[in-house]
N, C-alpha and C. Protein backbone atom coordinates (compact mmCIF):
# COMPACT_ATOMS: atom_id res chain seq x y z
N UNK A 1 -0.95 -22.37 -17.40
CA UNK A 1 -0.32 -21.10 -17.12
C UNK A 1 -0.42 -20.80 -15.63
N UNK A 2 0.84 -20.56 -14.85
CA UNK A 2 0.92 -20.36 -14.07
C UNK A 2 0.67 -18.72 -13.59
N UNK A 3 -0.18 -18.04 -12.57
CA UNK A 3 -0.73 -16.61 -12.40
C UNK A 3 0.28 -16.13 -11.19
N UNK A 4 0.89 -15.27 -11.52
CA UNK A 4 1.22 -14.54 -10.16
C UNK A 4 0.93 -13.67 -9.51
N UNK A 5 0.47 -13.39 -8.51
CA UNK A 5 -0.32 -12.55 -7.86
C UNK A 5 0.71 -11.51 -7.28
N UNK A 6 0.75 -10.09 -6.47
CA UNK A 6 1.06 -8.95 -6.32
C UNK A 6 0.23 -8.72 -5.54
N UNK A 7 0.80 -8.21 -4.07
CA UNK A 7 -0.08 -6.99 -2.76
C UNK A 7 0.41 -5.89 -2.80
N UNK A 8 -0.69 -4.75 -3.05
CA UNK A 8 -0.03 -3.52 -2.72
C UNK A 8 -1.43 -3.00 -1.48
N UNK A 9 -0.76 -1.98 -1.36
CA UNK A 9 -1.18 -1.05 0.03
C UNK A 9 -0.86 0.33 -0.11
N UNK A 10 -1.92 0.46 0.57
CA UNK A 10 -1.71 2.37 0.80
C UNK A 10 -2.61 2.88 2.43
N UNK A 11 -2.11 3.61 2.90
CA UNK A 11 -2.59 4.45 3.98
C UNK A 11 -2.89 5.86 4.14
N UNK A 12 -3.72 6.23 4.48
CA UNK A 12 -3.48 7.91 5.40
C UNK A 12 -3.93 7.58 6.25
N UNK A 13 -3.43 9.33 6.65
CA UNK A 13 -4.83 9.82 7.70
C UNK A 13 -4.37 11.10 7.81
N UNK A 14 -6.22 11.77 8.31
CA UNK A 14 -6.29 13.11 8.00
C UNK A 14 -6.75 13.83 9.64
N UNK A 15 -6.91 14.63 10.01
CA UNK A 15 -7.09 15.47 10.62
C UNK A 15 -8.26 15.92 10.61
N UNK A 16 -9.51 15.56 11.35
CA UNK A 16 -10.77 16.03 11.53
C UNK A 16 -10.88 17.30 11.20
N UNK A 17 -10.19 17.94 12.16
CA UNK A 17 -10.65 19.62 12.47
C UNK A 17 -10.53 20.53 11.28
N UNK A 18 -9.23 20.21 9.91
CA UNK A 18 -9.81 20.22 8.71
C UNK A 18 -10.71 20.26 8.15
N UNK A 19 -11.39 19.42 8.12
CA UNK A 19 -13.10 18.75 7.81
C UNK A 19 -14.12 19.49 8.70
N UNK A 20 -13.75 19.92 9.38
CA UNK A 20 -14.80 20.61 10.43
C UNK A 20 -14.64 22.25 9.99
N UNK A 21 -13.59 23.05 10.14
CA UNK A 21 -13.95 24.19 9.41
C UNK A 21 -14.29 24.25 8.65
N UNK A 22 -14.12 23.20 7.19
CA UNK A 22 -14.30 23.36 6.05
C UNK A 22 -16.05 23.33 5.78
N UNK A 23 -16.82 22.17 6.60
CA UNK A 23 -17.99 22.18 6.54
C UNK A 23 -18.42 23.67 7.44
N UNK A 24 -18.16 23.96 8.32
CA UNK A 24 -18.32 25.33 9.19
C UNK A 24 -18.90 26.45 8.39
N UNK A 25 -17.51 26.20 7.82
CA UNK A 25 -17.44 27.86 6.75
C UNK A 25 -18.11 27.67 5.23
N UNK A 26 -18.87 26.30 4.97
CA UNK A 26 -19.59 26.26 4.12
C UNK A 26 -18.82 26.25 2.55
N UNK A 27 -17.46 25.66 2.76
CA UNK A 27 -16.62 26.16 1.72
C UNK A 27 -16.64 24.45 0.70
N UNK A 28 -17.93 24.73 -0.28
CA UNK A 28 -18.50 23.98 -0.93
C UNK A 28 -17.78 24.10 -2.51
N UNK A 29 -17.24 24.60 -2.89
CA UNK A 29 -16.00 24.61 -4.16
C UNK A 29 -14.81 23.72 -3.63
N UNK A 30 -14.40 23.75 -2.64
CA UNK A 30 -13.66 22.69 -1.98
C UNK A 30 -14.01 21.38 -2.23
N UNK A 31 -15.42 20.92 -1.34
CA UNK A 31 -15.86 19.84 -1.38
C UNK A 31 -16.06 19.27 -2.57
N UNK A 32 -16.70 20.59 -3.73
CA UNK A 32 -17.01 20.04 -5.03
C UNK A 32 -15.96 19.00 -6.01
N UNK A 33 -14.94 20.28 -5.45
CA UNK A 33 -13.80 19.71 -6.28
C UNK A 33 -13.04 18.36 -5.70
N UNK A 34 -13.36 17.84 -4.56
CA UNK A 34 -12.80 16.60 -3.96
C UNK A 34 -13.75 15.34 -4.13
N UNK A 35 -15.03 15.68 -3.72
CA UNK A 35 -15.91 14.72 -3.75
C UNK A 35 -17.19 14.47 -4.72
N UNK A 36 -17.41 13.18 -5.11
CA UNK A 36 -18.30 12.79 -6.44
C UNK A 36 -20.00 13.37 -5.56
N UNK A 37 -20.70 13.52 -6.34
CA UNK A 37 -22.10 13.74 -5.83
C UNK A 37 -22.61 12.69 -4.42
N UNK A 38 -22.30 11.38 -5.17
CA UNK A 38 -22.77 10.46 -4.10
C UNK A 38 -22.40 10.76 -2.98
N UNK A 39 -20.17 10.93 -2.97
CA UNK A 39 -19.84 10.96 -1.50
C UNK A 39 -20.61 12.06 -0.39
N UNK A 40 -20.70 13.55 -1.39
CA UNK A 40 -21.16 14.86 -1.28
C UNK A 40 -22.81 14.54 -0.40
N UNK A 41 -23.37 13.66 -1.27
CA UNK A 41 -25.13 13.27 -0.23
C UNK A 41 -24.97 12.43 0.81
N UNK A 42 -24.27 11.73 0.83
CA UNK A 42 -23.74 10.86 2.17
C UNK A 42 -23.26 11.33 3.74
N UNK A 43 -22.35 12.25 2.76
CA UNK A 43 -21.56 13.16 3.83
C UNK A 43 -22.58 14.13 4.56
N UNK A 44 -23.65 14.92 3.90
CA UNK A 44 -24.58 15.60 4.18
C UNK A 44 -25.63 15.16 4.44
N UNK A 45 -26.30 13.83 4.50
CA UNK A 45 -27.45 13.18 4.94
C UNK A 45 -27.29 13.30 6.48
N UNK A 46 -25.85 13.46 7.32
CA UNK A 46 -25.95 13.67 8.72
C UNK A 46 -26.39 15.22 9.17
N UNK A 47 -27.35 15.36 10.24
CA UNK A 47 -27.04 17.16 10.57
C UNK A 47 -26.22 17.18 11.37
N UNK A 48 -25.40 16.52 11.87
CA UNK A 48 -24.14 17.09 12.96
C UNK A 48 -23.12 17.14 11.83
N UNK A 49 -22.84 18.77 12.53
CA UNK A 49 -21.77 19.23 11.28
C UNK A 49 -20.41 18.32 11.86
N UNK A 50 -20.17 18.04 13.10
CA UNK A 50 -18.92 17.44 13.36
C UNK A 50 -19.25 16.29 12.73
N UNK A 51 -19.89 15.18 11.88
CA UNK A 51 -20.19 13.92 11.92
C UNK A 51 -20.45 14.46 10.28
N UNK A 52 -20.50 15.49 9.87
CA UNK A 52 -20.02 15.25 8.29
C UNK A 52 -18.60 15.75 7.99
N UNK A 53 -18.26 16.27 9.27
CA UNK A 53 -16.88 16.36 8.93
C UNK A 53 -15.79 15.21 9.10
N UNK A 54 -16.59 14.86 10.01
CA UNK A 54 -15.57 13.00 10.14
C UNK A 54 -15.84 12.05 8.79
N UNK A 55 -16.97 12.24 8.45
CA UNK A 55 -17.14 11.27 6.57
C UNK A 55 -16.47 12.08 5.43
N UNK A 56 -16.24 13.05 5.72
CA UNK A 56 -15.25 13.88 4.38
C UNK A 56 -14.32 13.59 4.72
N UNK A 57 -13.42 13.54 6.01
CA UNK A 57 -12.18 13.41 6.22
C UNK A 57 -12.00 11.77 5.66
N UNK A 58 -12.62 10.90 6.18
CA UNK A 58 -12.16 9.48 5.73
C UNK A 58 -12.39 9.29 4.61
N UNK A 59 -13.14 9.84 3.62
CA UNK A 59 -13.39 9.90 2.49
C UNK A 59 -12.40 10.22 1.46
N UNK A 60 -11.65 11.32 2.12
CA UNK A 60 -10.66 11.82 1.66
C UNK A 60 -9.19 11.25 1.80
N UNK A 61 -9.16 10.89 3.11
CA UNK A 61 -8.49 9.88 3.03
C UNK A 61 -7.67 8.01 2.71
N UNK A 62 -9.53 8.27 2.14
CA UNK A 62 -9.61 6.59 1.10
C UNK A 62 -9.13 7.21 -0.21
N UNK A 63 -9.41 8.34 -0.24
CA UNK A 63 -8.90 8.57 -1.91
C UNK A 63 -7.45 8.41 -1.83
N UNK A 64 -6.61 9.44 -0.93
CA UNK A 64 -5.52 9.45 -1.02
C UNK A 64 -4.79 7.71 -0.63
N UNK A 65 -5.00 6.66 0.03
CA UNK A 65 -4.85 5.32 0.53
C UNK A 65 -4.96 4.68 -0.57
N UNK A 66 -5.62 5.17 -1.76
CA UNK A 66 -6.25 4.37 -2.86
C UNK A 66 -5.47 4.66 -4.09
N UNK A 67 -4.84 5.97 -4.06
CA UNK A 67 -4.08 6.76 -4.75
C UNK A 67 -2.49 5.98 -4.55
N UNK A 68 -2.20 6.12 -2.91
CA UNK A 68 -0.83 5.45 -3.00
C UNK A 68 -0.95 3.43 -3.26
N UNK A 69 -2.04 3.22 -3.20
CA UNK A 69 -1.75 1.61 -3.51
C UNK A 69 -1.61 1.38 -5.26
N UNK A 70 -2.24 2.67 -5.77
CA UNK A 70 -2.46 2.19 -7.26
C UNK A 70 -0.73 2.79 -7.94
N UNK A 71 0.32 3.70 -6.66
CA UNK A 71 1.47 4.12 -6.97
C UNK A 71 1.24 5.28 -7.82
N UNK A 72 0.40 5.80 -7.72
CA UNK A 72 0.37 7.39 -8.68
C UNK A 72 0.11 8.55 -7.82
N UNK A 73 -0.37 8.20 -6.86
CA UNK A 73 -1.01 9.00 -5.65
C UNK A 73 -2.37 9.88 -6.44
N UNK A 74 -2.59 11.05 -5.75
CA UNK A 74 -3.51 11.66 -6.37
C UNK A 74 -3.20 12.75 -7.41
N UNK A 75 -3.99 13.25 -8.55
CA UNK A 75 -3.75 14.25 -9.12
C UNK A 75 -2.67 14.08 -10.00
N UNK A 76 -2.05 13.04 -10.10
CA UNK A 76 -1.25 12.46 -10.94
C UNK A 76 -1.36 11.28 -11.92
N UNK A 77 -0.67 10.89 -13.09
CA UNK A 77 -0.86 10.25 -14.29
C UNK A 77 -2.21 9.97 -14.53
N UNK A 78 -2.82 11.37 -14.89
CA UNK A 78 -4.27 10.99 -14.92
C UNK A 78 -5.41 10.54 -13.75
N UNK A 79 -4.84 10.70 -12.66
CA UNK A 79 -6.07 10.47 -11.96
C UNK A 79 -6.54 11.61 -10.80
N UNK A 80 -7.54 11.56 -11.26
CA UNK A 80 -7.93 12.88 -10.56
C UNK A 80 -9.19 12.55 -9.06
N UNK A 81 -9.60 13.13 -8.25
CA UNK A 81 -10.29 13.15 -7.27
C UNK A 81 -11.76 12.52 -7.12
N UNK A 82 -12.53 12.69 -8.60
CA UNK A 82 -13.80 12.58 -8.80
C UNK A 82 -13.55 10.60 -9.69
N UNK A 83 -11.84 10.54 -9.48
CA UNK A 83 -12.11 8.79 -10.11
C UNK A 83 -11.81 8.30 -9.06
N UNK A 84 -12.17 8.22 -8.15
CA UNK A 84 -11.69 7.55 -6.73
C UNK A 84 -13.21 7.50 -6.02
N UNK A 85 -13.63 6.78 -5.75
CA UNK A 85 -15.33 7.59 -5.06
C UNK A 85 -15.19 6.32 -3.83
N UNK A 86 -16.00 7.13 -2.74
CA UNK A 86 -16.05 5.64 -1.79
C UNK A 86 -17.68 5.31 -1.89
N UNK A 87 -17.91 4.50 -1.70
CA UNK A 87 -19.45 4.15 -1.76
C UNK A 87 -19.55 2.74 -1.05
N UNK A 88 -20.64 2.52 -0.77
CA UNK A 88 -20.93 1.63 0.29
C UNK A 88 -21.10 0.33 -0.77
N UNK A 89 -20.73 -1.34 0.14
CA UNK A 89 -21.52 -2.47 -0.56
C UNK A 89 -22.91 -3.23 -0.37
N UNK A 90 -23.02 -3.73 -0.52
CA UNK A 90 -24.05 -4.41 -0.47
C UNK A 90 -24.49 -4.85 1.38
N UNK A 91 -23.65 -4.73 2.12
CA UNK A 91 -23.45 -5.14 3.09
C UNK A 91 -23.90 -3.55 4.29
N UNK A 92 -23.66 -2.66 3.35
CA UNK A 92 -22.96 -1.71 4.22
C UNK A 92 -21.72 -0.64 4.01
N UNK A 93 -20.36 -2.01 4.24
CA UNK A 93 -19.23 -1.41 4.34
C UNK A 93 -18.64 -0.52 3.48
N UNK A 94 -17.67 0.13 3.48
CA UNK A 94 -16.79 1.15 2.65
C UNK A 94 -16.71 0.14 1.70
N UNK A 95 -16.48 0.99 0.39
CA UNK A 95 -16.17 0.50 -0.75
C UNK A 95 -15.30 1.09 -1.69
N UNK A 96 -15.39 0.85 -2.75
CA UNK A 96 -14.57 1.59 -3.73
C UNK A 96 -14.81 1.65 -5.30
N UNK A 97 -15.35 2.74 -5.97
CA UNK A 97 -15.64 2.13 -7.10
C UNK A 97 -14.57 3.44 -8.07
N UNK A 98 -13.96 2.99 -9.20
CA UNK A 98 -12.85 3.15 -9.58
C UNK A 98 -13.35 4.15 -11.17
N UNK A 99 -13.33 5.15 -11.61
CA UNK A 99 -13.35 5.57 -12.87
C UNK A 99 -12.60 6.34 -14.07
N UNK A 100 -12.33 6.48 -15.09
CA UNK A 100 -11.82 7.18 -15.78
C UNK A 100 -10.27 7.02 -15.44
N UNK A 101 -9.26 8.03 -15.25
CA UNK A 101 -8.00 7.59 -14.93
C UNK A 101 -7.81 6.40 -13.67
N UNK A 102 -8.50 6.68 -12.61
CA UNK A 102 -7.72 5.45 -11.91
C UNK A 102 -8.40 4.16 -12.40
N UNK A 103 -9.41 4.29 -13.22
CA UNK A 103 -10.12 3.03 -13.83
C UNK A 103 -8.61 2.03 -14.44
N UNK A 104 -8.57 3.23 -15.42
CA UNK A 104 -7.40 2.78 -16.36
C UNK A 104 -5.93 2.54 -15.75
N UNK A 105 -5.46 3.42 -15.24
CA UNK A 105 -4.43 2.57 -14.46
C UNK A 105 -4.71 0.72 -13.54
N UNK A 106 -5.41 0.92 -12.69
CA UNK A 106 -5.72 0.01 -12.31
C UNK A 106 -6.28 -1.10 -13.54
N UNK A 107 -6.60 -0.76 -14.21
CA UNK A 107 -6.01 -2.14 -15.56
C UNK A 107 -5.11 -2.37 -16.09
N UNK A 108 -4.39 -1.47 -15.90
CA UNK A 108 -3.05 -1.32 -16.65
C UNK A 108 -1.80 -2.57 -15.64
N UNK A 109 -2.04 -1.93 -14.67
CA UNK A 109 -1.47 -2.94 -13.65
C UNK A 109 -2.05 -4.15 -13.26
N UNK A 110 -3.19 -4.66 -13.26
CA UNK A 110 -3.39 -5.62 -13.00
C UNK A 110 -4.54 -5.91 -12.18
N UNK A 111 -4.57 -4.89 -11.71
CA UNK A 111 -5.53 -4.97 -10.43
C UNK A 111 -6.93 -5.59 -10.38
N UNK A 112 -7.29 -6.75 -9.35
CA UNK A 112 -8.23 -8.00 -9.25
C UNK A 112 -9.11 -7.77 -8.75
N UNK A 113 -8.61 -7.01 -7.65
CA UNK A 113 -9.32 -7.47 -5.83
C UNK A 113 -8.91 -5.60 -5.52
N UNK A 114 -9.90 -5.52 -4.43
CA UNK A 114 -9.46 -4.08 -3.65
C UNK A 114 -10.18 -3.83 -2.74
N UNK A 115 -9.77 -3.77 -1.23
CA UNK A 115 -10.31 -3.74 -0.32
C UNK A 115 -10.53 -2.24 0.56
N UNK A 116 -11.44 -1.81 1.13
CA UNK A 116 -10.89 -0.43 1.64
C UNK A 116 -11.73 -0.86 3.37
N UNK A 117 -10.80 0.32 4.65
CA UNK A 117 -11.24 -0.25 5.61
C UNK A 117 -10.82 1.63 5.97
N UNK A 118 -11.78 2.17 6.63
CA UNK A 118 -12.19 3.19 7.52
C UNK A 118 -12.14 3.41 8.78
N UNK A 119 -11.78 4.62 9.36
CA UNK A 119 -11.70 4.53 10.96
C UNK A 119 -11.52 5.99 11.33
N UNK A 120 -12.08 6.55 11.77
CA UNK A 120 -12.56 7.86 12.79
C UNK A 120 -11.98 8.10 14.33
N UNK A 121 -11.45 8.43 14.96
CA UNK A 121 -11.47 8.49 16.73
C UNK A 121 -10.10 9.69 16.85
N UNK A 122 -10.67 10.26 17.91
CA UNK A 122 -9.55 10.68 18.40
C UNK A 122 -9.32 11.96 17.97
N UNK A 123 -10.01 12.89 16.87
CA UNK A 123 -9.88 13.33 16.10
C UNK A 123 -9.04 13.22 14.65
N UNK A 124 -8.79 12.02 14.47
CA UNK A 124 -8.34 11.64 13.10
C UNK A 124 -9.19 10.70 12.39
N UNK A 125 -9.37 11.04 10.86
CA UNK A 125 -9.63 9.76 9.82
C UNK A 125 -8.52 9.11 9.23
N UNK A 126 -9.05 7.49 9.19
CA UNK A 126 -8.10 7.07 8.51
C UNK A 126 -8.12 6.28 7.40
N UNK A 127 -7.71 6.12 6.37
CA UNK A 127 -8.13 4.64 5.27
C UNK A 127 -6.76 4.26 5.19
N UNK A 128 -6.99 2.16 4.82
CA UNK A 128 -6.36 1.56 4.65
C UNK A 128 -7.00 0.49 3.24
N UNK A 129 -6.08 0.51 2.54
CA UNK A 129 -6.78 -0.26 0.98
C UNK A 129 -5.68 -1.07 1.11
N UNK A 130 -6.04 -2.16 0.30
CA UNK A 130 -5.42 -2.76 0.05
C UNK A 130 -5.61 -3.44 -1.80
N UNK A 131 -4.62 -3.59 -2.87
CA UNK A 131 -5.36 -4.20 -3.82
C UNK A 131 -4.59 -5.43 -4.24
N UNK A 132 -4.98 -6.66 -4.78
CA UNK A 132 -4.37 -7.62 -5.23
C UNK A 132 -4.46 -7.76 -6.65
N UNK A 133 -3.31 -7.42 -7.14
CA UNK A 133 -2.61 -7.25 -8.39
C UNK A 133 -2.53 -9.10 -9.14
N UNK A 134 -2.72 -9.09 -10.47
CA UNK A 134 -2.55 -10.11 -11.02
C UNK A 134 -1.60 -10.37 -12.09
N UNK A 135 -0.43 -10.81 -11.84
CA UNK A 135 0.52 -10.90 -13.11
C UNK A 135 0.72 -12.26 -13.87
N UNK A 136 1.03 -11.50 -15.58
CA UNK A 136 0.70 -12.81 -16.27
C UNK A 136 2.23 -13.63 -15.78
């Protein structure tokens, strides 16, 4: 049996200064509702409030990057904010670990492989995913 493989992709990017009032003004029903516990202690293990506002923004923007590669985006066919999580690997780097609706989509389609890549400057975050799809 011959396997055919499938690349998809997704991008953002977000706007720091977003992320910076939002941590400012302490507006934690926000955060709740976007980010899983883990991302939430990560983001807050820094005390420079500008430097947890740059890990929410890319955070947020891996969700949404992760959202358009799986083609549902966010908040749609079942997938909601808290199934998208970024978390680190073994190494370090950004990661991605997948639950509940985007679990299930992403089986549904195929999905093998999934890469995620992060970037901060300038005042913008950005994510770039990538996933490799497997068709029978």
């Amino acid at each position: 049996m011959i396997l055919k493989m499938d690349v998809r992709c997704g991008i953002d990017i977000v706007d720091i200064s977003r992320f910076v009032k939002i941590v400012k003004d302490g507006n934690s029903s926000f955060i709740k509702k976007c980010f899983t516990e883990g991302e939430i202690e990560y983001c807050e293990s820094s005390k420079n409030p500008d430097k947890k506002a740059e890990r929410y923004a890319a955070r947020f923007a891996a969700k949404e990057a992760v959202g358009k590669a799986l083609g549902t985006g966010l908040l749609s066919e079942g997938v909601g904010m808290h199934d998208i999580e970024v978390i680190k690997d073994e190494k370090g780097a950004p990661d991605i670990k997948l639950s509940d609706g985007a679990l299930r989509h992403a089986d549904e389609i195929g999905v093998r492989s999934l890469s995620l890549s992060l970037s901060h400057d300038g005042g913008v975050a950005c994510a770039y995913c990538v996933m490799l799809l497997e068709k029978p």
